[in-house]
C-alpha atoms as a PDB file:
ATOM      1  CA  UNK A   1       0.000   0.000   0.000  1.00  0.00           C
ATOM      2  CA  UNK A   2       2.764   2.185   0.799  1.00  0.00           C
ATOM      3  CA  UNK A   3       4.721   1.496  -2.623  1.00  0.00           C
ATOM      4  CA  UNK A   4       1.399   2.434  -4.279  1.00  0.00           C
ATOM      5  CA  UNK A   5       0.964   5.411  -2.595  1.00  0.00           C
ATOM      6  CA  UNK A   6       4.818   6.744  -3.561  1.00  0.00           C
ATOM      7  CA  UNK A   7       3.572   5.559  -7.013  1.00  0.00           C
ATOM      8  CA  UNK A   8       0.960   7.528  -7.632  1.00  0.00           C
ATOM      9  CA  UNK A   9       2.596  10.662  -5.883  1.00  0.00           C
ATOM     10  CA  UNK A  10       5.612   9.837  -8.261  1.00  0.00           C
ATOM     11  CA  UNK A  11       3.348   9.981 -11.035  1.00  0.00           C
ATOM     12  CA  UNK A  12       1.560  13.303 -10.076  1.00  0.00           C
ATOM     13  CA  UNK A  13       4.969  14.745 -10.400  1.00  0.00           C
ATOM     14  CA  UNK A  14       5.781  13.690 -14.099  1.00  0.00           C
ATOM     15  CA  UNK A  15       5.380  16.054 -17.458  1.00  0.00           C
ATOM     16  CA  UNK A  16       5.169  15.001 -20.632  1.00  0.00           C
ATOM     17  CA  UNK A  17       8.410  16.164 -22.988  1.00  0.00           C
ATOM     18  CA  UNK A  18       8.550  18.089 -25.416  1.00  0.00           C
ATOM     19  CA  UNK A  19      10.748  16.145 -27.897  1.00  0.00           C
ATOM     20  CA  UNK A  20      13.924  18.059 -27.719  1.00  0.00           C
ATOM     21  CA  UNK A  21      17.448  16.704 -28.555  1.00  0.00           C
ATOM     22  CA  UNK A  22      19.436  15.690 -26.180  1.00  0.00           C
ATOM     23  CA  UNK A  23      22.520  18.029 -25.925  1.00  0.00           C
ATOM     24  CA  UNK A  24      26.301  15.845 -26.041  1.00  0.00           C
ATOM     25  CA  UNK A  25      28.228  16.598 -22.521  1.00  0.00           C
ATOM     26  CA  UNK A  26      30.388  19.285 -22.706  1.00  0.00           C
ATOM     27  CA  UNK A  27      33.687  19.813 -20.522  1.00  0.00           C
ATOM     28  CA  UNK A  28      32.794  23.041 -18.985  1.00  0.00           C
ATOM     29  CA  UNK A  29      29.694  21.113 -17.607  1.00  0.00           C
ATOM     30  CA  UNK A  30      31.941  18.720 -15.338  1.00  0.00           C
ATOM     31  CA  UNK A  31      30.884  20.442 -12.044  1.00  0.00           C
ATOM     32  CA  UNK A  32      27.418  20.661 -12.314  1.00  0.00           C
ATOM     33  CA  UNK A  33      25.463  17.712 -14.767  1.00  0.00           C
ATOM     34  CA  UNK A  34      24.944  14.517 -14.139  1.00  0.00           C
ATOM     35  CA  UNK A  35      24.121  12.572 -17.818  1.00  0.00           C
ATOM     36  CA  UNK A  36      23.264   8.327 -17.085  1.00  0.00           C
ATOM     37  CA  UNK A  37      22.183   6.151 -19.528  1.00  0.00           C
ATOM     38  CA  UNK A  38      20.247   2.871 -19.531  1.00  0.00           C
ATOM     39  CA  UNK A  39      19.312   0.822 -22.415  1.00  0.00           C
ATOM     40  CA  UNK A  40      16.367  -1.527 -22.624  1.00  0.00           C
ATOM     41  CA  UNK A  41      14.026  -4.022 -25.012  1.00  0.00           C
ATOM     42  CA  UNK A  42      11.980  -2.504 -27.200  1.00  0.00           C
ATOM     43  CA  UNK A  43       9.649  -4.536 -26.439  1.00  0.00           C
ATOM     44  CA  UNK A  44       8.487  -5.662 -29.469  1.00  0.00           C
ATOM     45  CA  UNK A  45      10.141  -9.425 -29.399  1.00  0.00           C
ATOM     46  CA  UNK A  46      12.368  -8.283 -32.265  1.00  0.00           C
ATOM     47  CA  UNK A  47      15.894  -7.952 -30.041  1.00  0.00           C
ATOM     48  CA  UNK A  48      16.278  -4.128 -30.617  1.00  0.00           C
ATOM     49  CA  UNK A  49      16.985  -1.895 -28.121  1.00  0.00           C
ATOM     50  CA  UNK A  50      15.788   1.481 -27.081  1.00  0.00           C
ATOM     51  CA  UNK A  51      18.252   3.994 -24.548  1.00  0.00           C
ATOM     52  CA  UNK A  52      16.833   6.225 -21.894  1.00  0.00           C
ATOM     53  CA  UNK A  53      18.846   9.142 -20.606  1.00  0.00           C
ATOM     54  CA  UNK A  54      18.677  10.859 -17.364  1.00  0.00           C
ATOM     55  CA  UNK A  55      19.970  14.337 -17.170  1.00  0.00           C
ATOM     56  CA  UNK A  56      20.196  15.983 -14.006  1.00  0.00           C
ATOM     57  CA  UNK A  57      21.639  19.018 -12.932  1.00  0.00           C
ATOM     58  CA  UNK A  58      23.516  18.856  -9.229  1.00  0.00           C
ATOM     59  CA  UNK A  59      23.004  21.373  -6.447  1.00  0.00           C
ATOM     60  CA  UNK A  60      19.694  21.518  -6.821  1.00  0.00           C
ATOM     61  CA  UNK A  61      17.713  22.096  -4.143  1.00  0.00           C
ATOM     62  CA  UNK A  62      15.557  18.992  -4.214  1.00  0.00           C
ATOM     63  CA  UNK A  63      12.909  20.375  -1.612  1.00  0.00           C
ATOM     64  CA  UNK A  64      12.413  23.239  -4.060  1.00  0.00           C
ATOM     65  CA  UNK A  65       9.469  22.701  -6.900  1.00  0.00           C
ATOM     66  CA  UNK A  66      11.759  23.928  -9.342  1.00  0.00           C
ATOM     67  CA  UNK A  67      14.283  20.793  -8.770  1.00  0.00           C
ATOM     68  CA  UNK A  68      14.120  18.619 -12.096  1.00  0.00           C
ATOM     69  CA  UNK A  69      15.515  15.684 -13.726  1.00  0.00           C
ATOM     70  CA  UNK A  70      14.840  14.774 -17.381  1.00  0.00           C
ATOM     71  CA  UNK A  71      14.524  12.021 -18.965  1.00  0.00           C
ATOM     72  CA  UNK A  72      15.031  11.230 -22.939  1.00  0.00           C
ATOM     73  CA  UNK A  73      14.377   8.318 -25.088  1.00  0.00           C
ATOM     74  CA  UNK A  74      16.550   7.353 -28.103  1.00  0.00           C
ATOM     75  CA  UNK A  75      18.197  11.533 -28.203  1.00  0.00           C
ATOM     76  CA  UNK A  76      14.618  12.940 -27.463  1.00  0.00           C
ATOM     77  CA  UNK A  77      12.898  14.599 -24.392  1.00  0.00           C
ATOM     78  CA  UNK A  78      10.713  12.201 -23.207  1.00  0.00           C
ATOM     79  CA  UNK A  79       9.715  13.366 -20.129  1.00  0.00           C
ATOM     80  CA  UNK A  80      10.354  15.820 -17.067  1.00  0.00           C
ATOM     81  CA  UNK A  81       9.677  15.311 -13.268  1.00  0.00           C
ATOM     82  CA  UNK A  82      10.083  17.057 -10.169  1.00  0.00           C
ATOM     83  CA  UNK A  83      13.099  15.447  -7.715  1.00  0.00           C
ATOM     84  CA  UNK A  84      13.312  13.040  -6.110  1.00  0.00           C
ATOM     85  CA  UNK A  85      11.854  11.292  -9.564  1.00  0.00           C
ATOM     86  CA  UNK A  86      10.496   7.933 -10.353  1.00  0.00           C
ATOM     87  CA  UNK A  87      10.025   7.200 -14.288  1.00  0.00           C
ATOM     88  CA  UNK A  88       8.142   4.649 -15.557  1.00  0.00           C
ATOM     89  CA  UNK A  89      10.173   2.260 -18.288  1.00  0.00           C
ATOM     90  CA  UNK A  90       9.171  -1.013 -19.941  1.00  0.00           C
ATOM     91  CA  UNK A  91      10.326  -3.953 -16.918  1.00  0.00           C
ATOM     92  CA  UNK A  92      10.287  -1.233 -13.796  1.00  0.00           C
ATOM     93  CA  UNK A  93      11.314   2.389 -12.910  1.00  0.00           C
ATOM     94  CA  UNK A  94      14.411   4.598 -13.196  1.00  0.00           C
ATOM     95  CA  UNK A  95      14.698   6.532  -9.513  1.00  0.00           C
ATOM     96  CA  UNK A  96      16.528   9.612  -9.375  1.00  0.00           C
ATOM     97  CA  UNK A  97      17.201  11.667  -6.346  1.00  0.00           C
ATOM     98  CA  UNK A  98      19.956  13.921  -5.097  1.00  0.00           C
ATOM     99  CA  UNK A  99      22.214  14.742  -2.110  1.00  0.00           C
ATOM    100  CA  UNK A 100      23.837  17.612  -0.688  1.00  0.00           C
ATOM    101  CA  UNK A 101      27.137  16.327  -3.041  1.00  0.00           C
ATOM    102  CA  UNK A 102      26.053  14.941  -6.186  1.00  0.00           C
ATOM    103  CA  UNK A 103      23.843  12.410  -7.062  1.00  0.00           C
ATOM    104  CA  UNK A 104      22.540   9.442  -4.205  1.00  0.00           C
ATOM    105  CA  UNK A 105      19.965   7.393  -6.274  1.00  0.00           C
ATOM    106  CA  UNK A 106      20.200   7.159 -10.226  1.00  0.00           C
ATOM    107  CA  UNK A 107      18.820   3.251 -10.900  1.00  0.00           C
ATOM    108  CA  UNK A 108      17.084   1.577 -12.766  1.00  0.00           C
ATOM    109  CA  UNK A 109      14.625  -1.226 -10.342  1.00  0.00           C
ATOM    110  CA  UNK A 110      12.692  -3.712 -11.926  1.00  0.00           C
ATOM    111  CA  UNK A 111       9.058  -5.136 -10.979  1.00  0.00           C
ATOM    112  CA  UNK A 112      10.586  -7.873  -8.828  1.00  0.00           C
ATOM    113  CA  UNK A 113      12.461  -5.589  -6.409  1.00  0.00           C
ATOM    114  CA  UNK A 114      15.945  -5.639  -8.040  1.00  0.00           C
ATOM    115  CA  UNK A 115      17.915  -2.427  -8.956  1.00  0.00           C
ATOM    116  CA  UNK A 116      21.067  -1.752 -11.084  1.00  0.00           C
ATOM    117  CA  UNK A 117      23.493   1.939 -11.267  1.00  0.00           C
ATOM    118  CA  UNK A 118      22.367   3.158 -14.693  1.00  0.00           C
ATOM    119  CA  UNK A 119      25.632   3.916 -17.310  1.00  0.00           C
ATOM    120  CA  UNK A 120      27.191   7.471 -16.558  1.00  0.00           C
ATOM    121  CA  UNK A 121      28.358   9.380 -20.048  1.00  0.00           C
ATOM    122  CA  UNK A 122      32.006   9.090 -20.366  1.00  0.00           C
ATOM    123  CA  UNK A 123      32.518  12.642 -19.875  1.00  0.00           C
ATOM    124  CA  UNK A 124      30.796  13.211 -16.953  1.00  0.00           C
ATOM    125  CA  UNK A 125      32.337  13.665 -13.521  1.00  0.00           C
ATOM    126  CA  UNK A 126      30.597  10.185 -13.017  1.00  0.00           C
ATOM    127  CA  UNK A 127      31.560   8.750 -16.038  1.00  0.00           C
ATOM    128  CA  UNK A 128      35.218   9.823 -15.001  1.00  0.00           C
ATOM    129  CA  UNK A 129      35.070   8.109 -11.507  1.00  0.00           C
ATOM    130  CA  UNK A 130      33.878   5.242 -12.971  1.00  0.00           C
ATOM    131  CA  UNK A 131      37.090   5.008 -15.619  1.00  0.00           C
ATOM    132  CA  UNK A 132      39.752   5.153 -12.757  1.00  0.00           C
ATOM    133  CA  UNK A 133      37.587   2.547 -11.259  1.00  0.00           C
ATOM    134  CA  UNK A 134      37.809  -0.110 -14.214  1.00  0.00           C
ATOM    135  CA  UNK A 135      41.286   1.422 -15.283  1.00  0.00           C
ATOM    136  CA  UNK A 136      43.261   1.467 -11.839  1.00  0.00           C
ATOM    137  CA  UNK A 137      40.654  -0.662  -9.791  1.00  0.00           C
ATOM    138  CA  UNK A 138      43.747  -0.830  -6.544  1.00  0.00           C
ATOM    139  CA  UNK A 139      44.080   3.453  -6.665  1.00  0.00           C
ATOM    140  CA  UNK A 140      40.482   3.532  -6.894  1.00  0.00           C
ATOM    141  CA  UNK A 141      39.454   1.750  -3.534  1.00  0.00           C
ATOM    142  CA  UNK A 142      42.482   2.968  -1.804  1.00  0.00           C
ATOM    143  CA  UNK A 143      40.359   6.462  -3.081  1.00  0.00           C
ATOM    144  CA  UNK A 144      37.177   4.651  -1.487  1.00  0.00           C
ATOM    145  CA  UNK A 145      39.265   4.217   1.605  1.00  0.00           C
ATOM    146  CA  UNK A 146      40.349   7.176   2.513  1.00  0.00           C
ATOM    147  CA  UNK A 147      36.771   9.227   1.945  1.00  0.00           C
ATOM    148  CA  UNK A 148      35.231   7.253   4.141  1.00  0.00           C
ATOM    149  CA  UNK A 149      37.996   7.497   6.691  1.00  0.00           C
ATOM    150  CA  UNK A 150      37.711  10.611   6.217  1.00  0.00           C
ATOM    151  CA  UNK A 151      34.200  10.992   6.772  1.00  0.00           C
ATOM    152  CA  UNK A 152      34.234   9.145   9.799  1.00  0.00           C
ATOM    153  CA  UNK A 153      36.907  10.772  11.541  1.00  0.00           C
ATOM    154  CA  UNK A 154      34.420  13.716  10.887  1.00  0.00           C
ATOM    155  CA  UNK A 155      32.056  12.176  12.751  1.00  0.00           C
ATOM    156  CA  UNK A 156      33.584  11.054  15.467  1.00  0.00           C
ATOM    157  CA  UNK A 157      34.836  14.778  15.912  1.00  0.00           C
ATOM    158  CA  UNK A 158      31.354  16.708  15.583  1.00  0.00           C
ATOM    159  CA  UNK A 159      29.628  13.866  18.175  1.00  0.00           C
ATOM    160  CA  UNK A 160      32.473  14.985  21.025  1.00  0.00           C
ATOM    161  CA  UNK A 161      32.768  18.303  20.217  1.00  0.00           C
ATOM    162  CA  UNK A 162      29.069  18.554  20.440  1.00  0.00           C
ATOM    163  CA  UNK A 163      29.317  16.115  23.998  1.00  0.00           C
ATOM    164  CA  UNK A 164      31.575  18.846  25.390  1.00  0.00           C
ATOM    165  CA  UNK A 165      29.028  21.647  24.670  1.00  0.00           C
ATOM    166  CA  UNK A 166      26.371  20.145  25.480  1.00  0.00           C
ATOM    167  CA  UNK A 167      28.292  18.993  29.160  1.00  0.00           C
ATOM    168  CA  UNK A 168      29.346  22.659  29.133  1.00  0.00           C
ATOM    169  CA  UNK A 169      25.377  23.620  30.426  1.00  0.00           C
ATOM    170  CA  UNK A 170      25.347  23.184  34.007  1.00  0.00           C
ATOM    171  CA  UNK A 171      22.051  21.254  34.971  1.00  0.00           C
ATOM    172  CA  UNK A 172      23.856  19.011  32.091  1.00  0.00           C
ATOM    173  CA  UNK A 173      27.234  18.830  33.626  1.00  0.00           C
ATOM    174  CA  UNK A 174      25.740  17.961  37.102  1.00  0.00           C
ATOM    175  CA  UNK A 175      23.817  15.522  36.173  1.00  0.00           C
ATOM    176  CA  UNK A 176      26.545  13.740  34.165  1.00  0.00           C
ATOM    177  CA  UNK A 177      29.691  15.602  34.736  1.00  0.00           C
ATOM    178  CA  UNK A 178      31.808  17.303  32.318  1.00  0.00           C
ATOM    179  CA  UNK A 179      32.829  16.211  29.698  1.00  0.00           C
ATOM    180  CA  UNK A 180      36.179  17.270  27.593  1.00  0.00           C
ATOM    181  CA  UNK A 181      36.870  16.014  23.773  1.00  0.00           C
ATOM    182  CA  UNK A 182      40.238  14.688  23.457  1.00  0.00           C
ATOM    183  CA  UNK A 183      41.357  16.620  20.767  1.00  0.00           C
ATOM    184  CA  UNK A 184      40.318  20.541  19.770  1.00  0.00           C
ATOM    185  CA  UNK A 185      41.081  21.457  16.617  1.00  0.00           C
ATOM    186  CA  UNK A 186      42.073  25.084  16.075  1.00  0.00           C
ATOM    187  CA  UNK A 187      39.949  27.373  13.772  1.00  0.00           C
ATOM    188  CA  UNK A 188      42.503  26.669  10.520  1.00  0.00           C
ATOM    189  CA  UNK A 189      42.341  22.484  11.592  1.00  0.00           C
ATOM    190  CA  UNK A 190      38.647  22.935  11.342  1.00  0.00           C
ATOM    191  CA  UNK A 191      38.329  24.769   7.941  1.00  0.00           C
ATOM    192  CA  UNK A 192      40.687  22.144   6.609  1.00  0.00           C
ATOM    193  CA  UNK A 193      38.926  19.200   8.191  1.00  0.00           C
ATOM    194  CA  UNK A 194      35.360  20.619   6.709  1.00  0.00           C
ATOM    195  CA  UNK A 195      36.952  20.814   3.254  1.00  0.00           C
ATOM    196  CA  UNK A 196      38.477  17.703   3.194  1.00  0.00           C
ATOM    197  CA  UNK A 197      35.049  16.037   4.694  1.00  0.00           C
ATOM    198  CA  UNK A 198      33.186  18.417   1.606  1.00  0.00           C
ATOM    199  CA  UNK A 199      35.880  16.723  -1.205  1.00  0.00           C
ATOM    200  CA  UNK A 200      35.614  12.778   0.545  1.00  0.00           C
ATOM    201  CA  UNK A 201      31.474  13.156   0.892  1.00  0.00           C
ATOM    202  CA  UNK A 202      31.517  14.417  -3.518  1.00  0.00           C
ATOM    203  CA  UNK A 203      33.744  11.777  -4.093  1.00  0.00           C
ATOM    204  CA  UNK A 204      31.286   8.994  -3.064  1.00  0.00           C
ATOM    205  CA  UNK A 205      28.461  11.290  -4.450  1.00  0.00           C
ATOM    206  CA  UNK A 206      30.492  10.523  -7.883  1.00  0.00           C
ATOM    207  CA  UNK A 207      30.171   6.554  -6.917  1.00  0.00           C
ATOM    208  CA  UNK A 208      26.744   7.535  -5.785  1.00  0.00           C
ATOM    209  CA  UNK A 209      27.397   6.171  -2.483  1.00  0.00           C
ATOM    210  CA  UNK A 210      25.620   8.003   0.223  1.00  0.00           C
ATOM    211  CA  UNK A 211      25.166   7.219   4.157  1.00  0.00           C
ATOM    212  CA  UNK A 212      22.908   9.170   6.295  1.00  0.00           C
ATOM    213  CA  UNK A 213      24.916   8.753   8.894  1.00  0.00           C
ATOM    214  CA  UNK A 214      28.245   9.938   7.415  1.00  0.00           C
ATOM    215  CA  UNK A 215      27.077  11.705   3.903  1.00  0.00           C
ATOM    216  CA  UNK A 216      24.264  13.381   5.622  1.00  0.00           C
ATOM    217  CA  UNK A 217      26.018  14.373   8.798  1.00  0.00           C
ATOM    218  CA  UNK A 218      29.019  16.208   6.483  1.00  0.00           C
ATOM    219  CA  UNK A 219      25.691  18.268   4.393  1.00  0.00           C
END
């Protein structure tokens, strides 16, 4: 009931297209589209094939009405919804949603509950990632690593730093006693830490790898 409810409100949230061409990926685009491909049955028993394209700008704001993705079929708009999306394709739905960094949700899920990471376009920032990953696969999850290292060492910072302000209010601190974090970062340690945290949380977003706990804590 709850799946048919998202459904429908999905579905509220889809326009038609207009038929447009889709425009190639462009260098100078690199920091702010995302362009994923998928490619599916016709349908019509014959073995062809028929490609879907999601375009998506990041940074959007997806709480905003004005947050889109698009979605083309075979080089022409097909179809435009409000974020997070869910488009109807022969076999399931292509989901599309956003983060803070980048992308967190661009797959395709079938009628039986399975999902797979549509193709990003070569050029993309995606498309990028995903070419060290096949190219230098050891460099690439030593890159996975050290994000998420990163990422929780950012956690585990903000949760005693906020402990020691919180213990800092004194019905607090007599109830439970103070409370000191073990290490205090001065103000340049901090602006460092938050940009590294920003670069390690865009980096998954390129892998679209999110965590609410880590991803969502660095937004």
């Amino acid at each position: 009931m709850f799946e048919e409810m998202r459904s429908r409100r999905a579905a509220r949230r889809i326009t038609p297209g207009d038929g447009r061409p889709l425009k190639r990926f462009r260098w100078w685009q690199l920091p702010y589209r995302s362009l994923f491909y998928l490619r599916l049955p016709d349908g019509d028993g014959g073995g062809g094939k028929v490609v879907y394209a999601v375009d998506v700008k990041r940074g959007q704001d997806q709480t905003s009405a004005k947050a889109k993705a698009d979605l083309y079929l075979d080089g022409r708009h097909h179809a435009r919804s409000r974020l997070p999306a869910a488009f109807p394709v022969p076999g399931g739905t292509v989901e599309v949603r956003l983060s803070n960094f980048g992308l967190r949700r661009c797959h395709y899920v079938t009628g039986e509950g399975t999902e797979r990471l549509l193709v990003p376009d070569r050029d993309s920032a995606e498309g990028r990632r995903a070419h060290l990953d096949r190219a230098h696969p050891a460099l690439s999850r030593w890159i996975g690593v050290f994000s998420l290292t990163v990422l929780v060492i950012a956690l585990v910072m903000l949760g005693t730093q906020l402990a020691q302000q919180v213990t800092e209010v004194p019905p607090v601190a007599e109830r439970v006693g103070a409370f000191t974090a073990p290490v205090r970062l001065p103000a340049w340690g901090n602006v460092a830490l938050t940009l590294v945290t920003l670069a390690a949380s865009t980096e998954r977003a390129l892998r679209l790898r999110y965590s609410r706990l880590l991803d969502g804590a660095a937004g």
